[in-house]
C-alpha atoms as a PDB file:
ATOM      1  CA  UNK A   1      63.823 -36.433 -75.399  1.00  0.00           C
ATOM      2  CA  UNK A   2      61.933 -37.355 -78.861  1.00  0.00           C
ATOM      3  CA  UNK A   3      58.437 -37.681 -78.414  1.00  0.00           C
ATOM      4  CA  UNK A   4      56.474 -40.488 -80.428  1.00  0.00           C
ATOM      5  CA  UNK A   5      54.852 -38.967 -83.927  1.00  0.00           C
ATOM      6  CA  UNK A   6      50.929 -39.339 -84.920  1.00  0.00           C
ATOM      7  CA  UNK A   7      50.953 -41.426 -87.754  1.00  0.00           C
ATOM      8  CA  UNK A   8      51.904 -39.383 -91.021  1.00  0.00           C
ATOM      9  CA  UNK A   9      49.736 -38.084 -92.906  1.00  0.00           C
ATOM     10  CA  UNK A  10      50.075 -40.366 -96.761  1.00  0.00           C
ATOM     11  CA  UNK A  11      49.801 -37.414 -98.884  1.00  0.00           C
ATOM     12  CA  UNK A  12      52.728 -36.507 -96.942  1.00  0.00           C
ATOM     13  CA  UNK A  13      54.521 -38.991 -97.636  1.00  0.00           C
ATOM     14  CA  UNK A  14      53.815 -39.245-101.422  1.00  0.00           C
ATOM     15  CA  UNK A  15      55.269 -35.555-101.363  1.00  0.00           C
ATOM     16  CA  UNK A  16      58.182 -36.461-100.202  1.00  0.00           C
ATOM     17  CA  UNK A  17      58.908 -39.155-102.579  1.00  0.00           C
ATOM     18  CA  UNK A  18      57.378 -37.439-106.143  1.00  0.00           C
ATOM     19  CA  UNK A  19      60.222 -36.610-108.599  1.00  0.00           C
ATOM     20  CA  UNK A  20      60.094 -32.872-108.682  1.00  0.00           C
ATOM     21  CA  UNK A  21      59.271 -33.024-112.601  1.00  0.00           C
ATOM     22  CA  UNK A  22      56.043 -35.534-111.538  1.00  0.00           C
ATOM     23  CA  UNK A  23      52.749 -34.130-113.068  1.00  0.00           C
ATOM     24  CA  UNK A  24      50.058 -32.723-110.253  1.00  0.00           C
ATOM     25  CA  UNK A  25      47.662 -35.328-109.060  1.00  0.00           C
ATOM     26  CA  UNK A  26      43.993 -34.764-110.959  1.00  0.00           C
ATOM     27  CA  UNK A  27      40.939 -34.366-108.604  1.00  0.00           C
ATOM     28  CA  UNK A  28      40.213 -38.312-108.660  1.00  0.00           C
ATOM     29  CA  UNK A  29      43.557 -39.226-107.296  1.00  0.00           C
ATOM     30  CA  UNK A  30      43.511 -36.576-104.703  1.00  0.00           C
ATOM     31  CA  UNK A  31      44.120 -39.065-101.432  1.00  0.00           C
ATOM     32  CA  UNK A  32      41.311 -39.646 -99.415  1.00  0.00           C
ATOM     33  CA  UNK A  33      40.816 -38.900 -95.427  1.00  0.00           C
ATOM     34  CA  UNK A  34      43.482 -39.517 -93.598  1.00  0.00           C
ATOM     35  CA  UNK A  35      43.705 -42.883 -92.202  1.00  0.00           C
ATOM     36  CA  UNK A  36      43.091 -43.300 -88.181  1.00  0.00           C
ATOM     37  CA  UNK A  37      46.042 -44.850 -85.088  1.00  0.00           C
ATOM     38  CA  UNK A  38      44.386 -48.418 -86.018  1.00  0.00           C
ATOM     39  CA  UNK A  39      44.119 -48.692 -89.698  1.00  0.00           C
ATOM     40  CA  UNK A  40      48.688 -47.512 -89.800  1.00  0.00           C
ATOM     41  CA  UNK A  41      49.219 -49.929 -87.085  1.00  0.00           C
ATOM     42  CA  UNK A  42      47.093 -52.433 -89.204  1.00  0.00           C
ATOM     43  CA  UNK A  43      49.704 -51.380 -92.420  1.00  0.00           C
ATOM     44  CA  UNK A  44      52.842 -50.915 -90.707  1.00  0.00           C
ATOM     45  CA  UNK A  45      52.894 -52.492 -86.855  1.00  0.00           C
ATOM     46  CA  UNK A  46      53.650 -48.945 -85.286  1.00  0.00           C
ATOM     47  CA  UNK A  47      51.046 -48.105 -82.810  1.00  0.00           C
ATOM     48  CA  UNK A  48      50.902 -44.750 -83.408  1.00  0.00           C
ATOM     49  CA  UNK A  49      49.206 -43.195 -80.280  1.00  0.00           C
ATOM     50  CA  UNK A  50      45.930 -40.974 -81.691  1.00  0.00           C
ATOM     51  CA  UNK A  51      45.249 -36.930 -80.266  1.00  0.00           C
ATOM     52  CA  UNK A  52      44.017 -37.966 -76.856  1.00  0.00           C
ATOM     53  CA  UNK A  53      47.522 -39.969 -76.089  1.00  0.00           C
ATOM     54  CA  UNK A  54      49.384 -37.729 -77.799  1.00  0.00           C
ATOM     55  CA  UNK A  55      47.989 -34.839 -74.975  1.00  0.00           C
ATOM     56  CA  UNK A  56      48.750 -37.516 -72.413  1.00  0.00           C
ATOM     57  CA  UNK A  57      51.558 -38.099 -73.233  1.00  0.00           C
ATOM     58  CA  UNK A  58      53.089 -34.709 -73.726  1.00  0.00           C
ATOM     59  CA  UNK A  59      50.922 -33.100 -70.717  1.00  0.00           C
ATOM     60  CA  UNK A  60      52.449 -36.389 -68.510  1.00  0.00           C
ATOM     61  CA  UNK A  61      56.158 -36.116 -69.906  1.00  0.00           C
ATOM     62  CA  UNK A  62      55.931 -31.989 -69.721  1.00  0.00           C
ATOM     63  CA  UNK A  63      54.928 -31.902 -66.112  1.00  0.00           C
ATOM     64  CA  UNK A  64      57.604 -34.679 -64.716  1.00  0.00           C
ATOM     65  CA  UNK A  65      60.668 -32.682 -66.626  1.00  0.00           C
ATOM     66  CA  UNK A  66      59.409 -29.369 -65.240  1.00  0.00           C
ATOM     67  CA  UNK A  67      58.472 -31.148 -61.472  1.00  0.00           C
ATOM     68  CA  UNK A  68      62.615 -32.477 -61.891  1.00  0.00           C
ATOM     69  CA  UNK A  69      63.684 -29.182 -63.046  1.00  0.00           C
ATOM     70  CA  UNK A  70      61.441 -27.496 -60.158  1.00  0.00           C
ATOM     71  CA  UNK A  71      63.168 -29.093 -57.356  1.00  0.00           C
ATOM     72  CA  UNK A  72      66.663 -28.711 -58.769  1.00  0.00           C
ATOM     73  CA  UNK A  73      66.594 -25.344 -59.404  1.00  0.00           C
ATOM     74  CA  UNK A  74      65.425 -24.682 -55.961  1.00  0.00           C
ATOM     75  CA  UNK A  75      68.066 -27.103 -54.394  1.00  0.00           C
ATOM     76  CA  UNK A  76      70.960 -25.285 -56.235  1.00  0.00           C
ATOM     77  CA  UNK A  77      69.913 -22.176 -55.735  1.00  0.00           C
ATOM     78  CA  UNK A  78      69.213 -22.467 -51.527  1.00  0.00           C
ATOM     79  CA  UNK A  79      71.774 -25.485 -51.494  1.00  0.00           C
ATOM     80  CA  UNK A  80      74.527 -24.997 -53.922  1.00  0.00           C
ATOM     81  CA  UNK A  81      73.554 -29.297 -54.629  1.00  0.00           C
ATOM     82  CA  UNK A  82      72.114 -30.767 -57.645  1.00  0.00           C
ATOM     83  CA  UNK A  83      69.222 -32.533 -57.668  1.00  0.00           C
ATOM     84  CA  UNK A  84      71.324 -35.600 -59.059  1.00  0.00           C
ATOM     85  CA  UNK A  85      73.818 -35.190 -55.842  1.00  0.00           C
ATOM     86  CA  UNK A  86      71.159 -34.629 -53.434  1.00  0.00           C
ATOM     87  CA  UNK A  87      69.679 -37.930 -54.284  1.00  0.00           C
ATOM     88  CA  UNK A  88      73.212 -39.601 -54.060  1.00  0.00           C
ATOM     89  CA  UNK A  89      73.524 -38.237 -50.766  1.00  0.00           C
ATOM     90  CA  UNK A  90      70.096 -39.685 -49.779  1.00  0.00           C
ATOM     91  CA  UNK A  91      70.927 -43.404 -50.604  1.00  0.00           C
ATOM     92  CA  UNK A  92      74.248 -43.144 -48.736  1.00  0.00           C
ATOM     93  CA  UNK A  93      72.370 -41.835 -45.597  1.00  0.00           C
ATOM     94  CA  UNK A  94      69.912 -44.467 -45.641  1.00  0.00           C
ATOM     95  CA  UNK A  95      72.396 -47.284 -46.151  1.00  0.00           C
ATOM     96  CA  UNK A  96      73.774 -48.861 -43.500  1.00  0.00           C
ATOM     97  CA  UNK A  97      77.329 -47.933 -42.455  1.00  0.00           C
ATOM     98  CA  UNK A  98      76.274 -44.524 -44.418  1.00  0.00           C
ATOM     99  CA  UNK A  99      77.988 -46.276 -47.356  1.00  0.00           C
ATOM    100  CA  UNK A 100      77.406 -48.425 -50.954  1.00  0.00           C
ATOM    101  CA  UNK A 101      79.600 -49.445 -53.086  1.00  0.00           C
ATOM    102  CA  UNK A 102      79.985 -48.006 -56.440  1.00  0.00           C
ATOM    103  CA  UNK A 103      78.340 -49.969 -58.647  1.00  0.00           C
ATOM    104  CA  UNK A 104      75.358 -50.116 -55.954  1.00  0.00           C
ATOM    105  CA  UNK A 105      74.910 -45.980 -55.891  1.00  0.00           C
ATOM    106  CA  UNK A 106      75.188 -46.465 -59.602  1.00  0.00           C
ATOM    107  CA  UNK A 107      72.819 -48.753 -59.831  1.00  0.00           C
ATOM    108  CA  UNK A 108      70.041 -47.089 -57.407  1.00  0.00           C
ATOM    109  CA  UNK A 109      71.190 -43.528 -59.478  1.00  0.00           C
ATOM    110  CA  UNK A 110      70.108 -45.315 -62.431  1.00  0.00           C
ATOM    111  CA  UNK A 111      72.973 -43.943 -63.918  1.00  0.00           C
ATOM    112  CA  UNK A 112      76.289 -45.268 -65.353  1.00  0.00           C
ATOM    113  CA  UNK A 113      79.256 -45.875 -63.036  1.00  0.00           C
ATOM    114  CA  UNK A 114      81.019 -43.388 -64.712  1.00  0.00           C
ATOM    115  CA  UNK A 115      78.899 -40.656 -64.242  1.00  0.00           C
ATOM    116  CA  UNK A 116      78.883 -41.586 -60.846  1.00  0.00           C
ATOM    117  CA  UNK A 117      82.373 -41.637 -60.211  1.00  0.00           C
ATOM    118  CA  UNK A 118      82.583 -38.295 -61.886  1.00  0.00           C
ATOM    119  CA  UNK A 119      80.046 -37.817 -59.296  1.00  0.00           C
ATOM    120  CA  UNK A 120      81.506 -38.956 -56.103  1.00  0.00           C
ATOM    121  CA  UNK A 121      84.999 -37.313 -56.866  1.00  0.00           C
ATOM    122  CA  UNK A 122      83.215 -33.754 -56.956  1.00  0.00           C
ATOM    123  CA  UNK A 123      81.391 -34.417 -53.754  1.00  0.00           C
ATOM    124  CA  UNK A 124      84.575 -35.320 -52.715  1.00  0.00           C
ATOM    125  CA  UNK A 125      86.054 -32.399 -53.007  1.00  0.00           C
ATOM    126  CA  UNK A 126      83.419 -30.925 -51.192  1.00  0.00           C
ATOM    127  CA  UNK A 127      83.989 -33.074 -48.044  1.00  0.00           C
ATOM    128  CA  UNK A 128      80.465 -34.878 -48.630  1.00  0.00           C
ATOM    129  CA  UNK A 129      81.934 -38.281 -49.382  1.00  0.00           C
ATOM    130  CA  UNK A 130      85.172 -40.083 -49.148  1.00  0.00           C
ATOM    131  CA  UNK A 131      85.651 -43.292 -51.270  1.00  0.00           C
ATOM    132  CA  UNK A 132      87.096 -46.208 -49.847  1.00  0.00           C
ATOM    133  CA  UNK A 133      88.911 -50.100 -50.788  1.00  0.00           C
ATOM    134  CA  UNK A 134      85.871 -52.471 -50.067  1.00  0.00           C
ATOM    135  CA  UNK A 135      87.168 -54.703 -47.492  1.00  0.00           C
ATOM    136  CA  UNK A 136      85.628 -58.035 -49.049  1.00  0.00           C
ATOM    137  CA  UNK A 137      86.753 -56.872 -52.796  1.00  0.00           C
ATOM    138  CA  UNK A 138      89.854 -55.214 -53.029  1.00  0.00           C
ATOM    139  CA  UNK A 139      88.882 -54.238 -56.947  1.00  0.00           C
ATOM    140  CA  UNK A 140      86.056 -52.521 -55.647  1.00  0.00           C
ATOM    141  CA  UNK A 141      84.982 -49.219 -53.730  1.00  0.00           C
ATOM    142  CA  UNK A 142      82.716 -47.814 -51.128  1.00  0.00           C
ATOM    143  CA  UNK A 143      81.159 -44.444 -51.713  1.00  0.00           C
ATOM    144  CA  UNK A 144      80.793 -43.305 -47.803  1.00  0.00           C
ATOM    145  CA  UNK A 145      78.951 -40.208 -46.530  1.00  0.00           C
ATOM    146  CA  UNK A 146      80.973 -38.266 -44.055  1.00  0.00           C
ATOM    147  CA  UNK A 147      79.378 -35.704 -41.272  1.00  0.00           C
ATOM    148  CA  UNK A 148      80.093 -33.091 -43.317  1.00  0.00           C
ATOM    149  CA  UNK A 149      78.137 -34.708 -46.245  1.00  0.00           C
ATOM    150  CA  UNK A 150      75.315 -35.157 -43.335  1.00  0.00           C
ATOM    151  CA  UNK A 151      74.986 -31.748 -42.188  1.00  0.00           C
ATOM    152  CA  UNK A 152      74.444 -30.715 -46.124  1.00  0.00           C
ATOM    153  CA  UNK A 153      71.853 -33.061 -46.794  1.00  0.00           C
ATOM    154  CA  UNK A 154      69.861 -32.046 -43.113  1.00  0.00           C
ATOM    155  CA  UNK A 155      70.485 -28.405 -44.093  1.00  0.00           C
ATOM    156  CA  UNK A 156      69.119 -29.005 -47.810  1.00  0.00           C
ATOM    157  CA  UNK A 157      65.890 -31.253 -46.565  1.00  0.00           C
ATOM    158  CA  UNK A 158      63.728 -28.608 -45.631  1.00  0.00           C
ATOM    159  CA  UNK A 159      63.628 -26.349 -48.568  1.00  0.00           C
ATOM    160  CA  UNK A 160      63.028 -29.357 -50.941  1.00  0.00           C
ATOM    161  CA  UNK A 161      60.633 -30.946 -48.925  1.00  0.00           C
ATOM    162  CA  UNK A 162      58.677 -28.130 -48.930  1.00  0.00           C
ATOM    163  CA  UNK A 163      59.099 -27.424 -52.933  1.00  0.00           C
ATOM    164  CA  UNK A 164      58.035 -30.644 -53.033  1.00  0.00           C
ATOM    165  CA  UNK A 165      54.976 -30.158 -50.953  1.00  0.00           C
ATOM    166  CA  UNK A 166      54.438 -26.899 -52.722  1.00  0.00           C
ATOM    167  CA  UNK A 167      54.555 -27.979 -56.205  1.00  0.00           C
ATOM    168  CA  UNK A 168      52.927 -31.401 -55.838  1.00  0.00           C
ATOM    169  CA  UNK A 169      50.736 -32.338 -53.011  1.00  0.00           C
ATOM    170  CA  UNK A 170      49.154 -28.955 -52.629  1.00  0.00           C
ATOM    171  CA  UNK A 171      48.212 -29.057 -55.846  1.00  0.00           C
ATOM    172  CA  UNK A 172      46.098 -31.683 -55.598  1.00  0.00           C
ATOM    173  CA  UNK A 173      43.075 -33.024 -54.093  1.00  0.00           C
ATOM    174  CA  UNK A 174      43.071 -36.099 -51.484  1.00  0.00           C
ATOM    175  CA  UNK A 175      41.396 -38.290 -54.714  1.00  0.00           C
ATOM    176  CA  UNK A 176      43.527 -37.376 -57.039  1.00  0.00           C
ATOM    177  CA  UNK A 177      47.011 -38.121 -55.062  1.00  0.00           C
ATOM    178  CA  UNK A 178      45.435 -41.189 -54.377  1.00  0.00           C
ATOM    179  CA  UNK A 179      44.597 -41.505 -58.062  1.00  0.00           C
ATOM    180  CA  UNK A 180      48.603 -40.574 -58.710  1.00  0.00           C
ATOM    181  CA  UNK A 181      49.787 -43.427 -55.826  1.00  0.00           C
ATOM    182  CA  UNK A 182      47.661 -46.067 -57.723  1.00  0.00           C
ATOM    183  CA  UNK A 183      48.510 -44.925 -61.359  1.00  0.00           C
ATOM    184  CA  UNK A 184      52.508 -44.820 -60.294  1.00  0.00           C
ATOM    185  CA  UNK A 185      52.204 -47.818 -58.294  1.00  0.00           C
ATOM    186  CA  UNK A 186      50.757 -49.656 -61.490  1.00  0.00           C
ATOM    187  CA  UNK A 187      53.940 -48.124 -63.927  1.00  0.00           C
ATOM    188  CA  UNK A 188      56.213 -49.371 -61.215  1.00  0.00           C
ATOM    189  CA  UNK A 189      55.378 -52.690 -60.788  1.00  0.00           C
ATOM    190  CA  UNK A 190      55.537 -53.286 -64.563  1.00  0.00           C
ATOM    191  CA  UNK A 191      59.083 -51.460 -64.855  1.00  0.00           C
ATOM    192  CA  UNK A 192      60.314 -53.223 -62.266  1.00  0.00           C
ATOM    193  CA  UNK A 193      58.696 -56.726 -63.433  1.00  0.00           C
ATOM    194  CA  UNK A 194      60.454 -55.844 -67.084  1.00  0.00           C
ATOM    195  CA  UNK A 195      63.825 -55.291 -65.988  1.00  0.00           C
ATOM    196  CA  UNK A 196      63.838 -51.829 -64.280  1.00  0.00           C
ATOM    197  CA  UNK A 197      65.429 -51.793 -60.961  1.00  0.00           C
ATOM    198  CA  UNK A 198      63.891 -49.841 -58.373  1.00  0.00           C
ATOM    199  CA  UNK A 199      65.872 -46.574 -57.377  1.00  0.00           C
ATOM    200  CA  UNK A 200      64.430 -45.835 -54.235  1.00  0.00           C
ATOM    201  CA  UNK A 201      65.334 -48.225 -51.687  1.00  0.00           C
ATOM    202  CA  UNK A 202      62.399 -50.289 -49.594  1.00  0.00           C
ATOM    203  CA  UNK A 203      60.220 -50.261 -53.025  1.00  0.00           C
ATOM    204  CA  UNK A 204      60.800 -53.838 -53.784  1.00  0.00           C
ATOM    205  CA  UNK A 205      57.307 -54.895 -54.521  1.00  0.00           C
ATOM    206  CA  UNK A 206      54.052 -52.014 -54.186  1.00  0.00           C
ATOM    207  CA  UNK A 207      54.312 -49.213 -51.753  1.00  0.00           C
ATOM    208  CA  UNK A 208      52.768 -50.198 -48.228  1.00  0.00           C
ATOM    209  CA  UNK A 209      50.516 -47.627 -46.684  1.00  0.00           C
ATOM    210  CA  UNK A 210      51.308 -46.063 -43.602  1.00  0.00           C
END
């Protein structure tokens, strides 16, 4: 994943676009400091982020990749499932009928129907899920977990609940997952109101306590 530039430095830039044969810049047209986030939006429209965001950012985005990678890693190495799978096999179990269609698992996967029929036919062949004609669409088709599929997910739980619980609530302090409900809670609710659909069922508007 690319990760958003500080603004360029303009002496930079004029390097890049001298002729090589260009004659070297005399003391009084050296460029002066460089200019700061506001002043290149101001000039361009790009709001670059300044140092402080630019640690936010890359602390925020660093963390959530390695958090993802975390909990895969652990699931396919006690599990044999990817993390991707895992959370297929979720949705299915919480739906009722222990089934979605395709383009609903797709959908709550955030991820293309393709990949997710690529998906489904290798769980398939594990016995997890079988896919099925919809009965009120005969174009369409059900993903449905099967008891097999079950007994994987209730045998996988445990070990990634408690990665979970290792890597991320232990590590902080009663404020601060507070502080991480509210801040997610606040990205949420402006994905979702933007277009985003929610992936986890039941998060339709802000999390509910209890």
């Amino acid at each position: 994943m690319a990760l958003p530039a500080t603004a360029p430095h303009p002496a930079a830039a004029a390097d890049r676009s001298a002729p090589e044969d260009a004659p070297e810049a005399t003391p009084e047209a050296t460029p002066g400091p460089t200019p700061g986030a506001a002043d290149v939006a101001g000039r361009g429209g790009t709001r670059w982020l300044d140092d402080e965001e630019q640690v936010t950012w890359r602390v925020f985005l660093s963390a959530t990749q390695l958090l993802l990678d975390r909990f895969d890693r652990q699931l396919q190495h006690d599990s044999g499932i990817v993390l991707t799978y895992y959370e297929m096999l979720v949705r299915l179990s919480e739906a009722p009928g222990r089934s979605l269609r395709m383009s609903e698992l797709a959908e709550s996967s955030l991820a293309s129907r393709s990949r997710v029929s690529h998906a489904v036919a290798r769980m398939e062949e594990r016995g997890w899920v079988q896919r099925r004609s919809c009965p009120t669409d005969g174009r369409g088709f059900l993903a449905v977990l099967t008891e097999e599929g079950m007994q994987a997910l209730r045998a996988a739980a445990p070990g990634h609940v408690e990665t979970v619980r290792s890597t991320l609530f232990d590590q902080l302090s009663a404020t601060q997952l507070q502080q991480l409900r509210e801040i997610s809670t606040t990205l949420f609710e402006h994905l979702r109101r933007t277009g985003s659909v929610s992936p986890v069922p039941g998060l339709g508007g802000a999390p509910q306590d209890g």
